[in-house]
Structures are given as C-alpha cells and as structure tokens.
C-alpha atoms as a PDB file:
ATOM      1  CA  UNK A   1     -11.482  80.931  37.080  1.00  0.00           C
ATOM      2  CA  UNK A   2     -12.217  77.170  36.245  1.00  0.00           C
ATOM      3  CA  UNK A   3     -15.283  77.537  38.580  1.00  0.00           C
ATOM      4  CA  UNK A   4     -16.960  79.909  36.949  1.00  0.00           C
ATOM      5  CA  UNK A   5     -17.592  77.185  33.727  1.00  0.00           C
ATOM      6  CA  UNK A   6     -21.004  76.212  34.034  1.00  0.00           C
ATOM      7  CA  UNK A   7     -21.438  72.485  33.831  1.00  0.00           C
ATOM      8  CA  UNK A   8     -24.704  70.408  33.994  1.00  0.00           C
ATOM      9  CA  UNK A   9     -23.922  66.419  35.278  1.00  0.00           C
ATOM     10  CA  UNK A  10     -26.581  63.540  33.013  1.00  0.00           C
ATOM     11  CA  UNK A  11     -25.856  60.449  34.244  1.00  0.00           C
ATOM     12  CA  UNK A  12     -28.619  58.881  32.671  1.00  0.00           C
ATOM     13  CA  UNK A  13     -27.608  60.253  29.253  1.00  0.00           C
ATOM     14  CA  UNK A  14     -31.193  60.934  28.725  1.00  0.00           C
ATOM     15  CA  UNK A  15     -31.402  63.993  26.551  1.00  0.00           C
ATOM     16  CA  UNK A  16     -28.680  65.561  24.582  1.00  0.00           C
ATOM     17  CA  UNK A  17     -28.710  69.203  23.928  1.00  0.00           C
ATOM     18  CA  UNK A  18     -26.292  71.795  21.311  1.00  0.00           C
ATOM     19  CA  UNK A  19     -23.154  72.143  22.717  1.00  0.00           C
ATOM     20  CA  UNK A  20     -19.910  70.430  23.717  1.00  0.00           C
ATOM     21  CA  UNK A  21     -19.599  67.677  26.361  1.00  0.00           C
ATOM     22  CA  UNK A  22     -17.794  65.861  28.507  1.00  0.00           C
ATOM     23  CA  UNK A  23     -17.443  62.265  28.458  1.00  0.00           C
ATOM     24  CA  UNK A  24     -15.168  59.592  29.502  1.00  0.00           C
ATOM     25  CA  UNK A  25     -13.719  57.077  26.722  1.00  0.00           C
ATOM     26  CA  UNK A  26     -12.926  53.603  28.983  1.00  0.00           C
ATOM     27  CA  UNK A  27      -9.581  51.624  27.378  1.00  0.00           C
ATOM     28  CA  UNK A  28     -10.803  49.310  24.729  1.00  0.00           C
ATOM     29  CA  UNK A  29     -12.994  51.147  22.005  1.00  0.00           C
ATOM     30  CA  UNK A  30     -12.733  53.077  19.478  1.00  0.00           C
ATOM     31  CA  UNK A  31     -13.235  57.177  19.569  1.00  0.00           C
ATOM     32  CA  UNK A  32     -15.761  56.987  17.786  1.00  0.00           C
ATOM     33  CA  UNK A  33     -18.184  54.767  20.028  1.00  0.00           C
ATOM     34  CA  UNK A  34     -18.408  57.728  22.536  1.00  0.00           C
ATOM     35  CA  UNK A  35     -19.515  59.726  19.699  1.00  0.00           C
ATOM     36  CA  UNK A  36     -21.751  56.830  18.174  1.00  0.00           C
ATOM     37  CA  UNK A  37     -23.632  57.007  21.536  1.00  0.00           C
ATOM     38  CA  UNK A  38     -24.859  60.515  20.963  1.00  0.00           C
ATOM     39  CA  UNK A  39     -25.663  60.003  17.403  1.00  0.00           C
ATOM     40  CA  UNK A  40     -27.666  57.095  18.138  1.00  0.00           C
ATOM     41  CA  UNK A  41     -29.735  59.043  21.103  1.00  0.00           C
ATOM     42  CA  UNK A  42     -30.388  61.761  18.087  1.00  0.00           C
ATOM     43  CA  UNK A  43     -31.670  59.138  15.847  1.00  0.00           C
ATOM     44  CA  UNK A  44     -34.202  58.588  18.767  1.00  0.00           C
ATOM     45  CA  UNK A  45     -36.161  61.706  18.590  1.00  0.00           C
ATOM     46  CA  UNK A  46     -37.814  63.482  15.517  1.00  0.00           C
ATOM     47  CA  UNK A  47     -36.678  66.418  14.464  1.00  0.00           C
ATOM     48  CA  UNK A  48     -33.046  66.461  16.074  1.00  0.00           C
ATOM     49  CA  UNK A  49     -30.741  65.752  13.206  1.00  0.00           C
ATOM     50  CA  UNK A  50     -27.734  67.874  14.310  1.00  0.00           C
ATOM     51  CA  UNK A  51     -24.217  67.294  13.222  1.00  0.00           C
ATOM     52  CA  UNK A  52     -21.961  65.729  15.667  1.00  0.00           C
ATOM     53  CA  UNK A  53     -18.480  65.174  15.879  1.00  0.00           C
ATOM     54  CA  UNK A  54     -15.728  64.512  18.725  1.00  0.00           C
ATOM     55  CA  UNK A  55     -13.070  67.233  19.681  1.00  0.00           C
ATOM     56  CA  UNK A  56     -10.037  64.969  19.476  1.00  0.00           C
ATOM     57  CA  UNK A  57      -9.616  60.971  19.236  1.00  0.00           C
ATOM     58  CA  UNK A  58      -7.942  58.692  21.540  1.00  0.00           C
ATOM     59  CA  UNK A  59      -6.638  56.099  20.364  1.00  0.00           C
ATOM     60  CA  UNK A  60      -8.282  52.505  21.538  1.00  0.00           C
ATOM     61  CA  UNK A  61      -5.888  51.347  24.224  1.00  0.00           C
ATOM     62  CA  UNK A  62      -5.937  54.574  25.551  1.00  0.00           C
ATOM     63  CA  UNK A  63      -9.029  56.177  28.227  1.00  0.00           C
ATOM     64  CA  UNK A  64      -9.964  59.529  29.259  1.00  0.00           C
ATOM     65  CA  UNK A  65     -11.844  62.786  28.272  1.00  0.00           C
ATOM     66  CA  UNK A  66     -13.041  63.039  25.238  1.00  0.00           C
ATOM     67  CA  UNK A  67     -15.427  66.002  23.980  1.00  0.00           C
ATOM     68  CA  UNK A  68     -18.410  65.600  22.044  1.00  0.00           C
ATOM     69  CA  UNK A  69     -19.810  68.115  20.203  1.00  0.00           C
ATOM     70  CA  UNK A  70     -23.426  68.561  18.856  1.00  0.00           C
ATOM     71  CA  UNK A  71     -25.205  70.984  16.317  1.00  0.00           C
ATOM     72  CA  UNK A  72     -23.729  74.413  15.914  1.00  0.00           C
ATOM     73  CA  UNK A  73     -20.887  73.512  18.457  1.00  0.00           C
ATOM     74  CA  UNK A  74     -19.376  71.281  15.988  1.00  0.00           C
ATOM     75  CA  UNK A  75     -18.110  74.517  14.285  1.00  0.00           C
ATOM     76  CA  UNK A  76     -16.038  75.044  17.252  1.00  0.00           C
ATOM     77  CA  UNK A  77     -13.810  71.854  16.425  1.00  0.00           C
ATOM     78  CA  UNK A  78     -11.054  74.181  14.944  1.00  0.00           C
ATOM     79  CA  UNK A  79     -10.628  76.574  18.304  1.00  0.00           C
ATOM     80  CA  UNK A  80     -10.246  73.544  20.502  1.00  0.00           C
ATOM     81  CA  UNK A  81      -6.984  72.389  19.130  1.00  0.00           C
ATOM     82  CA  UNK A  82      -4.638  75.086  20.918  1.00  0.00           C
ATOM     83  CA  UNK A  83      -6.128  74.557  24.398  1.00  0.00           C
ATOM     84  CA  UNK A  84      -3.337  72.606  27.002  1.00  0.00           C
ATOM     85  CA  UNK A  85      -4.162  68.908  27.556  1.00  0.00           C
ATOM     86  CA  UNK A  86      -3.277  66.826  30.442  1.00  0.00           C
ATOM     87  CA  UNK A  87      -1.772  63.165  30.199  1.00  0.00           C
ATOM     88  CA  UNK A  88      -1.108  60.035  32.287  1.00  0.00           C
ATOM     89  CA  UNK A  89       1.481  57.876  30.880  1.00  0.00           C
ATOM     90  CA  UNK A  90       2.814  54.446  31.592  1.00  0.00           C
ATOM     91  CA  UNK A  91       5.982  54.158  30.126  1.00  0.00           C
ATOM     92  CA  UNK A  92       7.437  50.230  29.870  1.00  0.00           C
ATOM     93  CA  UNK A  93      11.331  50.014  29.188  1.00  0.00           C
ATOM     94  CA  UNK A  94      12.976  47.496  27.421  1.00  0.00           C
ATOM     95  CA  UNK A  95      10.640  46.654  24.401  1.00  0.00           C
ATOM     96  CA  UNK A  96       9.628  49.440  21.354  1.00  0.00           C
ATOM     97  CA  UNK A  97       6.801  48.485  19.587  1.00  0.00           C
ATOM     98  CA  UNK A  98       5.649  49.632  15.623  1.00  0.00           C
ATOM     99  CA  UNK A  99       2.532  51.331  17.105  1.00  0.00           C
ATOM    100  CA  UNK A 100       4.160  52.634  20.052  1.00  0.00           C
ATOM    101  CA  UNK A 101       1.803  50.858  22.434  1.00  0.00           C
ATOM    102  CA  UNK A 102       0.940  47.665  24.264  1.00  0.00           C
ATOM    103  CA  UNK A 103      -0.922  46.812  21.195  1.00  0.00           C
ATOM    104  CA  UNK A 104       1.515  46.415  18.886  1.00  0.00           C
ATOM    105  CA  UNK A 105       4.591  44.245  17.437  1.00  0.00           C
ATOM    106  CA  UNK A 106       7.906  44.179  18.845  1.00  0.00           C
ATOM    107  CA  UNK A 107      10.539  45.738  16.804  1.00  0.00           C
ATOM    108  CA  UNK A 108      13.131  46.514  19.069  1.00  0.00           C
ATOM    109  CA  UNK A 109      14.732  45.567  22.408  1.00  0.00           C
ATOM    110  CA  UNK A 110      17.332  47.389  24.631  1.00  0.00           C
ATOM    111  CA  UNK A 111      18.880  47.274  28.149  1.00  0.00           C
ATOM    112  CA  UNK A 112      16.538  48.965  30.990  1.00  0.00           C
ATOM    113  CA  UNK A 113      18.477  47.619  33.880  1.00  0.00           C
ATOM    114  CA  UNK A 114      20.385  50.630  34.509  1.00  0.00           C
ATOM    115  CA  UNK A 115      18.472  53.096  34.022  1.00  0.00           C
ATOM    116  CA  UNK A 116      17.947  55.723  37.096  1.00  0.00           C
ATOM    117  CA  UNK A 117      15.252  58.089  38.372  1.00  0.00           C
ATOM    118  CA  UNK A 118      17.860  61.168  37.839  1.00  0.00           C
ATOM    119  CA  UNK A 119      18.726  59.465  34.108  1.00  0.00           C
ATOM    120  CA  UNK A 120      14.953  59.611  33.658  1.00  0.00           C
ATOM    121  CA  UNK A 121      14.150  62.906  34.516  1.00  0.00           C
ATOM    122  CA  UNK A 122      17.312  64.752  32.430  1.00  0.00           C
ATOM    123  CA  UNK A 123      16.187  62.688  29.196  1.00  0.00           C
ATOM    124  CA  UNK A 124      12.834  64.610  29.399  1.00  0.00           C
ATOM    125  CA  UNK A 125      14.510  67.962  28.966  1.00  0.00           C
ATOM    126  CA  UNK A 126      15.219  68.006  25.150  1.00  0.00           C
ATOM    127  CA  UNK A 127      11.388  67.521  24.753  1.00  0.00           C
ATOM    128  CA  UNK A 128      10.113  70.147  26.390  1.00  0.00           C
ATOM    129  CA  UNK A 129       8.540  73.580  24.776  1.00  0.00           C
ATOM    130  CA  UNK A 130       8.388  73.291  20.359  1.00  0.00           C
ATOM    131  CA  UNK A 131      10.179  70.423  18.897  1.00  0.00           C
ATOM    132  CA  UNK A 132       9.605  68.479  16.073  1.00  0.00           C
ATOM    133  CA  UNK A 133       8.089  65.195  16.137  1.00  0.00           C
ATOM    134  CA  UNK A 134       7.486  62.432  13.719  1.00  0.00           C
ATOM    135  CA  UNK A 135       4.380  60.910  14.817  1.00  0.00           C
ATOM    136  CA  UNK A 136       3.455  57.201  14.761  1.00  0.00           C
ATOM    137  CA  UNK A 137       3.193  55.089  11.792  1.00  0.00           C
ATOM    138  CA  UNK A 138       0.039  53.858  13.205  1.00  0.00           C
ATOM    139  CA  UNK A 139      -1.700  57.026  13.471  1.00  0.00           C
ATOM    140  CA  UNK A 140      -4.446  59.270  12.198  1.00  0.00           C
ATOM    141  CA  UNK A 141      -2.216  61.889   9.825  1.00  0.00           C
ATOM    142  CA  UNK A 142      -3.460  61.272   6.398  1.00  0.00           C
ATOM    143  CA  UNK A 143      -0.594  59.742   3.166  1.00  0.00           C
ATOM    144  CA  UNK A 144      -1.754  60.841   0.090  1.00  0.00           C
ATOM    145  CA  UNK A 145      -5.455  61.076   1.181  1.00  0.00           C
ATOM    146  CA  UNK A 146      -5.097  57.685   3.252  1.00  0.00           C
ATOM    147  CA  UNK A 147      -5.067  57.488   7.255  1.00  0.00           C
ATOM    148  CA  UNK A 148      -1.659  56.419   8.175  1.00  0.00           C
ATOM    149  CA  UNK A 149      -2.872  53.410   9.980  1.00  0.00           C
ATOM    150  CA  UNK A 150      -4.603  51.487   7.076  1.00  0.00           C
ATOM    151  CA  UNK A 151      -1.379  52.218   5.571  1.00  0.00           C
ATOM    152  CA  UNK A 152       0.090  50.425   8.493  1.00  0.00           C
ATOM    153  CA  UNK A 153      -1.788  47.896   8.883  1.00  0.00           C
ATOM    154  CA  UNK A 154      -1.732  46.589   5.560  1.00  0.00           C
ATOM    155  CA  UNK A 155       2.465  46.471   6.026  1.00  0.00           C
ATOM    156  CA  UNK A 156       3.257  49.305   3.507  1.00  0.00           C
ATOM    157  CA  UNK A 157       6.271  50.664   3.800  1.00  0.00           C
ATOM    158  CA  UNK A 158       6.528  54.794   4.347  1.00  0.00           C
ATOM    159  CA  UNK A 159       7.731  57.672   6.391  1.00  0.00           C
ATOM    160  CA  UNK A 160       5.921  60.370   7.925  1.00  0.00           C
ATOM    161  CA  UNK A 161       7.492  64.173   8.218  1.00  0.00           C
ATOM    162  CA  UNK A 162       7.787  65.375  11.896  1.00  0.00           C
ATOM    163  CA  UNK A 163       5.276  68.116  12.901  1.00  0.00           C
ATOM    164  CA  UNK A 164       5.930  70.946  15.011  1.00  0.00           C
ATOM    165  CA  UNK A 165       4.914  70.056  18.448  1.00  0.00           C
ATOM    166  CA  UNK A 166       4.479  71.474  21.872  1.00  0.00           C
ATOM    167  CA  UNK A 167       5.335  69.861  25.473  1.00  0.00           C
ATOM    168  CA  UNK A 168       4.668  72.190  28.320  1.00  0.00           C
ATOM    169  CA  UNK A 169       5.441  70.052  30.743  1.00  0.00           C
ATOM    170  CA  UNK A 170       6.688  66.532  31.804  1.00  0.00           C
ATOM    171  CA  UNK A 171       7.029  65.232  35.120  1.00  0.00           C
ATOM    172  CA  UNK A 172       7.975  61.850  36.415  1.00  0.00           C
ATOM    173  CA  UNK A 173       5.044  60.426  39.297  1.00  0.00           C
ATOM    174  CA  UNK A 174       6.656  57.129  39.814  1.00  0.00           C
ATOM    175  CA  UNK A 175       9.340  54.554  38.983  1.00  0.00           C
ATOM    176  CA  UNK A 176       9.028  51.034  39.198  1.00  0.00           C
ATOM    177  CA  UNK A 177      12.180  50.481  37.567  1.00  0.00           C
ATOM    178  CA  UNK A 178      13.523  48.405  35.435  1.00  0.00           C
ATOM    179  CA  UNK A 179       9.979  47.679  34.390  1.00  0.00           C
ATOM    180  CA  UNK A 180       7.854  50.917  33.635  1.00  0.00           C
ATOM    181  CA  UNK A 181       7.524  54.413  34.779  1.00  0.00           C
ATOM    182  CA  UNK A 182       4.605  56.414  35.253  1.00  0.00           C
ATOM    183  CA  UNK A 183       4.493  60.467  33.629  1.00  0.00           C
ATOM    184  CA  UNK A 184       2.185  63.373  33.513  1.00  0.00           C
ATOM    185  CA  UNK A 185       2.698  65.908  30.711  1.00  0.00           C
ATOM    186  CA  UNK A 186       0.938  68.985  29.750  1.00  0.00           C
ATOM    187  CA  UNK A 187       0.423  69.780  25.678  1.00  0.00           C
ATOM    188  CA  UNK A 188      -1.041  71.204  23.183  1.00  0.00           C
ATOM    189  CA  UNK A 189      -3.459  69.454  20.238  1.00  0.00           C
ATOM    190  CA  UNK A 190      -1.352  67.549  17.855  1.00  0.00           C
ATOM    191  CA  UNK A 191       1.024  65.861  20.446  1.00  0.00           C
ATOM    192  CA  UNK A 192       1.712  62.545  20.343  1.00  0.00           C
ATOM    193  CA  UNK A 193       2.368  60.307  23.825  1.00  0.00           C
ATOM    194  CA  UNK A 194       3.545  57.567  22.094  1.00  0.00           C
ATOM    195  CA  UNK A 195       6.013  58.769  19.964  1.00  0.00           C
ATOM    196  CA  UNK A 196       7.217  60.362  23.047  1.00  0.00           C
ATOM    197  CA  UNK A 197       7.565  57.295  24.670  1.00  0.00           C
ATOM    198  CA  UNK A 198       9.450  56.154  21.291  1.00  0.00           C
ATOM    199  CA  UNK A 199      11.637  58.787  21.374  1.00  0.00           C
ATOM    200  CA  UNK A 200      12.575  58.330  24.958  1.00  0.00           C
ATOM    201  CA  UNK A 201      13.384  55.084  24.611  1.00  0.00           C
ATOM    202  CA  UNK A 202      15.303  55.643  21.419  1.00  0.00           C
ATOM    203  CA  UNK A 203      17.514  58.202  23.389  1.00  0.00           C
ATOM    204  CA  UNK A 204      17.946  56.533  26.150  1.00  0.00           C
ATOM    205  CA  UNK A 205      19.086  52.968  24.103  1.00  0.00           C
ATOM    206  CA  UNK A 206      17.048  50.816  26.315  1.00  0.00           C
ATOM    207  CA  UNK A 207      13.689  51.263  23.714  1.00  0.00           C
ATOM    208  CA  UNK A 208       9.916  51.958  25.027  1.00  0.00           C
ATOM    209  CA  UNK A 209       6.124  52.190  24.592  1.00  0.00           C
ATOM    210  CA  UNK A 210       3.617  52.835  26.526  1.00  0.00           C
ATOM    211  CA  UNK A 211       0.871  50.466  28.236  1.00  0.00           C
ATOM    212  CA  UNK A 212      -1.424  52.771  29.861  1.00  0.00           C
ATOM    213  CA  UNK A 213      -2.782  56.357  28.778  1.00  0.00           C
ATOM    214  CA  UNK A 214      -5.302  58.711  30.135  1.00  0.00           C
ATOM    215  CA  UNK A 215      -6.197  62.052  29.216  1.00  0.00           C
ATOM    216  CA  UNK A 216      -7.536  63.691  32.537  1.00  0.00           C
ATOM    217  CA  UNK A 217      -8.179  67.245  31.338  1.00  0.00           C
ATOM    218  CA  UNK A 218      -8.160  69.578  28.445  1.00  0.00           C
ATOM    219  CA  UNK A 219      -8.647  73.244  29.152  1.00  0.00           C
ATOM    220  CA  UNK A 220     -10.358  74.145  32.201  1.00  0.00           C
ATOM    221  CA  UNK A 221     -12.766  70.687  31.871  1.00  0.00           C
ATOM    222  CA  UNK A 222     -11.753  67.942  34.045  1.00  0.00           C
ATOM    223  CA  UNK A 223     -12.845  64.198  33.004  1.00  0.00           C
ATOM    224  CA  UNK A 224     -16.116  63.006  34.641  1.00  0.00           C
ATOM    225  CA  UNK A 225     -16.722  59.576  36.020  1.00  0.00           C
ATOM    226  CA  UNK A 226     -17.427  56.656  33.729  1.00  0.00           C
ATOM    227  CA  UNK A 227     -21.098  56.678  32.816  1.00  0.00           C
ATOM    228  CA  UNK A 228     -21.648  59.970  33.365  1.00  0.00           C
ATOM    229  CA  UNK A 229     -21.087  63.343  31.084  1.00  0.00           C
ATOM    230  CA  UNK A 230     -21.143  67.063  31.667  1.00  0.00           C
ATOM    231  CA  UNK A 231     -22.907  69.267  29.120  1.00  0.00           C
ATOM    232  CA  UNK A 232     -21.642  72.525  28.740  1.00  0.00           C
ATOM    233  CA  UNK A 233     -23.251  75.493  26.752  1.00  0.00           C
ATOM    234  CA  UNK A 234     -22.998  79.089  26.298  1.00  0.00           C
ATOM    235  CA  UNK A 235     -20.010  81.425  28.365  1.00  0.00           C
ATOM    236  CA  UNK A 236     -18.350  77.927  29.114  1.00  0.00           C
ATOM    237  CA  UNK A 237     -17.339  77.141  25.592  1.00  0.00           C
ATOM    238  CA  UNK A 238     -14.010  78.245  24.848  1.00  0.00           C
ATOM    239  CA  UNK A 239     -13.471  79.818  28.130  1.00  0.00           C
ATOM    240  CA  UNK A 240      -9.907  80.996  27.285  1.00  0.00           C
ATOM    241  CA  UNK A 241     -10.642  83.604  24.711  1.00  0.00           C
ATOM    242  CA  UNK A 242     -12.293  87.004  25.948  1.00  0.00           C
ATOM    243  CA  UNK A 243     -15.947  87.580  25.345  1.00  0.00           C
ATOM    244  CA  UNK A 244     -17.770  90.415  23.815  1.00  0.00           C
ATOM    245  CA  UNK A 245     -21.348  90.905  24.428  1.00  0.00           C
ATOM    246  CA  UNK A 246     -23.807  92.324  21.376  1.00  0.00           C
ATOM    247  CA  UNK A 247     -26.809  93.898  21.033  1.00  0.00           C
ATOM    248  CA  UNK A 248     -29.349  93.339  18.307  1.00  0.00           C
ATOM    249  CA  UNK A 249     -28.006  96.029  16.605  1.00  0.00           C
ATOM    250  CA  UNK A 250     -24.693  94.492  16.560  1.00  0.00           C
ATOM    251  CA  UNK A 251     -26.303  91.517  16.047  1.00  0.00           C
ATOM    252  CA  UNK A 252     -27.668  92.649  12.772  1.00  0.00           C
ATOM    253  CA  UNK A 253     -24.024  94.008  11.385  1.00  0.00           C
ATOM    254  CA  UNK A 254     -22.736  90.379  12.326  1.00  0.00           C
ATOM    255  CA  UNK A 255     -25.219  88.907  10.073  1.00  0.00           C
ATOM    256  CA  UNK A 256     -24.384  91.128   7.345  1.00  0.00           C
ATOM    257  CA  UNK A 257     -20.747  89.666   7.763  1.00  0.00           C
ATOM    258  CA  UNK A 258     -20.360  93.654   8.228  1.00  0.00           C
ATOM    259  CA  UNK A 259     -17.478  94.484  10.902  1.00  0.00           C
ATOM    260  CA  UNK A 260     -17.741  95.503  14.118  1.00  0.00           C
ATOM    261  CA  UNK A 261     -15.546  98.292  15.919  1.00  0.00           C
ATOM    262  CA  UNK A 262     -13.188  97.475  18.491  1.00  0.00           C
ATOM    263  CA  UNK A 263     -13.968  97.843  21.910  1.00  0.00           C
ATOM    264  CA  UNK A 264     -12.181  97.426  25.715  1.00  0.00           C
ATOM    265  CA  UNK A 265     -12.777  93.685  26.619  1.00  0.00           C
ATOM    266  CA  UNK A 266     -12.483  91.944  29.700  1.00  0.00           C
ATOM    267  CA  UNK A 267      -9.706  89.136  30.083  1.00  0.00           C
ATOM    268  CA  UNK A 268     -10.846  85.763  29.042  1.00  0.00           C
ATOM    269  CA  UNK A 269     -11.799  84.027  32.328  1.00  0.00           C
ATOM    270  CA  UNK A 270      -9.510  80.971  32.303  1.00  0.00           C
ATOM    271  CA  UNK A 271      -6.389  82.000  31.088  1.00  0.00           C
ATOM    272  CA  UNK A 272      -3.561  79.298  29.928  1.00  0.00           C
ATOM    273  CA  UNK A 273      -1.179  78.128  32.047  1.00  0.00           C
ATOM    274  CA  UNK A 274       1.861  80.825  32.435  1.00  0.00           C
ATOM    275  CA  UNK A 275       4.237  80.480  29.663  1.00  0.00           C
ATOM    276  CA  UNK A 276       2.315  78.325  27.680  1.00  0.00           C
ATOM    277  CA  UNK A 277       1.385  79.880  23.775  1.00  0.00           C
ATOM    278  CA  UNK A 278      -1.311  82.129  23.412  1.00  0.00           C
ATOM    279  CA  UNK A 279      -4.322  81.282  21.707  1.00  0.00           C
ATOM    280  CA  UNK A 280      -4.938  83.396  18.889  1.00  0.00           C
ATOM    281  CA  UNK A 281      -6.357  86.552  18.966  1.00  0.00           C
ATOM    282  CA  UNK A 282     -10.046  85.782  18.399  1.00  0.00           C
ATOM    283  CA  UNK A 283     -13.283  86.907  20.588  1.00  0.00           C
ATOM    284  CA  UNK A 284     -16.385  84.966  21.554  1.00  0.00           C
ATOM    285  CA  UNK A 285     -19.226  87.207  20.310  1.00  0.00           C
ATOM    286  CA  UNK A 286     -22.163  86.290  23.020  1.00  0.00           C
ATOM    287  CA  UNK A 287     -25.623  87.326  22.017  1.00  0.00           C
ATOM    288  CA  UNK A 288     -28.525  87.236  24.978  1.00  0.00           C
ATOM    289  CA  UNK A 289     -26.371  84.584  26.862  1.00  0.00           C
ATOM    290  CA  UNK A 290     -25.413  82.247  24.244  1.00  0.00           C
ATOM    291  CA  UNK A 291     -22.323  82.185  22.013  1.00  0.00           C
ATOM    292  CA  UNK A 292     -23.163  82.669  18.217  1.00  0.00           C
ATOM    293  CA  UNK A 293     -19.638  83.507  16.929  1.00  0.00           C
ATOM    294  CA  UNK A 294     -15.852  83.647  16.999  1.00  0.00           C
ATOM    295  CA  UNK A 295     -14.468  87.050  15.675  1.00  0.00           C
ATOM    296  CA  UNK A 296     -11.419  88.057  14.743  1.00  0.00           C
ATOM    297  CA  UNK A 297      -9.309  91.449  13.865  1.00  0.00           C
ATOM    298  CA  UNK A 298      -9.075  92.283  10.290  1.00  0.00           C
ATOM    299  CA  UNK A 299      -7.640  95.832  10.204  1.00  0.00           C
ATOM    300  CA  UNK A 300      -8.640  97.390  13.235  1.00  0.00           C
ATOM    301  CA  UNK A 301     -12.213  95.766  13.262  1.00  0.00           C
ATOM    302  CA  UNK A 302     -13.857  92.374  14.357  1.00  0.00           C
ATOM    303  CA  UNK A 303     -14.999  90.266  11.672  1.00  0.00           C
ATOM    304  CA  UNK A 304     -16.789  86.461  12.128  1.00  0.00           C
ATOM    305  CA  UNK A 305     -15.000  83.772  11.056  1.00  0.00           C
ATOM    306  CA  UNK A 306     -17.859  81.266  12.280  1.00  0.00           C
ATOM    307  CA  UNK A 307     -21.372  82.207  12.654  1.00  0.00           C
ATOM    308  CA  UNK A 308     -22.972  79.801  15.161  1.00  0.00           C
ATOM    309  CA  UNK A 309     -26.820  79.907  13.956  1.00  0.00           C
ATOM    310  CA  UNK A 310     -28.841  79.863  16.662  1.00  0.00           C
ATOM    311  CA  UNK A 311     -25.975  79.805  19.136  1.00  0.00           C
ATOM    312  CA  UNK A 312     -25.188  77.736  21.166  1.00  0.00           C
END
C-alpha cells in the first residue's frame, strides 16, 4: 500500500541525505535547477561529495514532481523509468507550435470551432496502450550524439524516428471549448505530452499544443508543496518490485557477485495499476534495513545487477 512508503518532510532543505527525493519543479526553470539546489547544499559541507542526478526532466514551461537522487541512489536512475506517471495537461486548439508548447513558434493553424466534448474524448482512443510516437523536435533524444533541441534551436533541419510508447490512460477533466481543454493521463517513462497534444491536433485538423503541464505523481510518490521535499530511503525506494531480505552470509555471496538461490518472496507492496506492464522481474536485495542491490534471475538464481555500496 502507498502508505506504507516511509517519507520524511524538510522544508527547510537543511540537510540532504543518500537517497531519492521528492521535490517540486515550479513552471519557468530548467530541470536541472532543482537538482543544482542539492548539489550546491553538498558543496556546503566537507566530506559529502556524492553523485547526484534527477530521475526524469521536465521540460521548462512545464511544473511538477521531479526526483532527485543522491549518492548510491543515483544507480537506481535505470529502474525508475517503467514506473506509471501522472499528468495534467492544458490542451489549446487552434494553433500547433514547433516545440509543441506555449513556448514556441507557430507553424500551423486549424478550425477549433466545432469541435465537441464527445469528438474529444473518441480522438483519445487510438492513443491509448503501446503506440508509436515521434517525439518533439525540441526535445532531449540525442542526433548523432547531439540533444535534439540544440539541433532545433539552431534551425537544422531533421526527423526523429517514433519510439514505442505507452498511454495507460487519458481522461478529459474539462472543456472550455473552442479555446483549450484540460486532460489527465497516466504513462510510462519515455512519453511525451506534447507530442500528444501534436498528434491530437493533427488528427483532429484543428492543430494544438499545450500551455500548461504538471506532473502530480510517479509511482506511489505524490508531489509535495512548493518549498518543501520528501526524502525517502531504504524499503521505500522502488516500492513496486518485491524485496528479499539477506543475511551477512548472503551478504558475503552478493559481494562475491556469487548467486544467490531462489526463494518464496512476498508481493512487492505497491503494485502497478491493473493492466498496466509489469516491471521486470528484478528483486530489491535489503540488507539490515537498507537497500544495497537490485537482483535479477539468471538461470534459476539471483544475480546483482547494481551493488548499492553502503546502501541506501
């Protein structure tokens, strides 16, 4: 259950600790500000030179929950990317832009005026479950070792291939039609709103992008208040995949990279929304409370694929 996470509030951003947290991008700057923040507290006290990195950019228009993630935790990047995220959308008809938000050029105009809360709400079933989408031109996906955007930016000219995508859900909350429409959508890492919104549009012939975004959740974790973050360590780190707990015996196998036999383990204690895909069949190996790796079955035993030194 979601409640069973274990989640410390630090409003005054006072100390920072290994592990992932919780913090709240506002609409404006860049990702990696909110991870800036952190390394900047680090630089503040001797000794405390830990790797950090973010769990997933927004981009600068958009707000919401981003994770930061600090000394061994950062090795946990990889296992974050198949857990469901939550969006708020605002969608504005009539005008598609070459970024696919507020911030950018307009390419493209179309007719809005007829377009109906029924209309609205069939157009979003094509999307749903794997497609493929292309993703913005204005985006992070890399062109021959370049970031798409400085591609962009500079007014090259190139296509990006469409990448296999999930959409769990997509829901209409309001309509203020002709003029924008506001949608919540469950998906999984890699998903792109905008190009949604693009796509939308595009089908619909009236063109779109979006003016407003907000990421309220990803996993089990909720976004805090502004100012504020949530620090969260140990059996709430990757609370979808089942845990195994080791002894110092098994703890001395595991640091031999030696493999461990399989064992009956209980169900991972926040499970993924029904019918959305299963993460992959790894375990969180927990030693004396704290996470210190992932394992995975190579045949018919549990191997490490990331050693957490010192856990976390």
């Amino acid at each position: 259950m979601v409640e069973e996470v274990k989640m410390t509030a630090d409003p005054q951003f006072s100390e920072v600790l290994p592990g992932l947290y919780l913090v709240r991008k506002p609409a404006g700057p860049a990702a990696f500000s909110v991870v800036q923040h952190t390394n900047d507290l680090l630089a503040s006290r001797p000794g405390r030179n830990w790797p950090t990195c973010h769990g997933g950019a927004l981009d600068p228009f958009a707000e919401g929950l981003m994770l930061v993630l600090v000394g061994p935790a950062t090795k946990l990047f990889p296992f974050l990317h198949a857990a469901p995220k939550t969006y708020v959308a605002t969608v504005k008809w009539g005008v598609e832009t070459d970024n696919g938000d507020l911030l950018g050029k307009p390419i493209a105009e179309g007719d809005a005026t007829t377009l109906t809360p029924d209309q609205l709400a069939a157009a979003l079933k094509p999307f749903l479950g794997w497609t493929l989408q292309v993703p913005p031109l204005h985006s992070n996906k890399r062109v021959n070792g370049e970031r798409a955007w400085a591609k962009a930016q500079r007014g090259e000219k190139f296509e990006l291939p469409g990448s296999r995508v999930y959409l769990h859900s997509a829901r209409w909350l309001s309509h203020a039609l002709p003029s924008h429409s506001v949608l919540e959508l469950v998906c999984r890492g890699g998903y792109y709103v905008r190009s949604l919104a693009r796509d939308l549009g595009q089908a619909l012939g009236c063109r779109a992008h979006l003016t407003a975004l907000d990421r309220t959740a990803i996993g089990p974790w909720s976004c805090p208040p502004l100012g504020q973050r949530v620090h969260i360590s140990r059996e709430g780190l990757l609370p979808w995949l089942p845990a195994r707990a080791l002894g110092d015996d098994d703890m001395g196998e595991l640091k031999k990279i030696s493999p461990l036999p399989p064992v009956r383990l209980p169900p991972a204690p926040w499970p993924f929304p029904p019918g959305f895909p299963e993460a992959p069949p790894q375990v969180r190996a927990m030693h004396l409370g704290k996470l210190v790796a992932i394992l995975e079955e190579t045949n018919g035993a549990w191997l490490p694929t990331v050693m957490l030194r010192g856990g976390v």
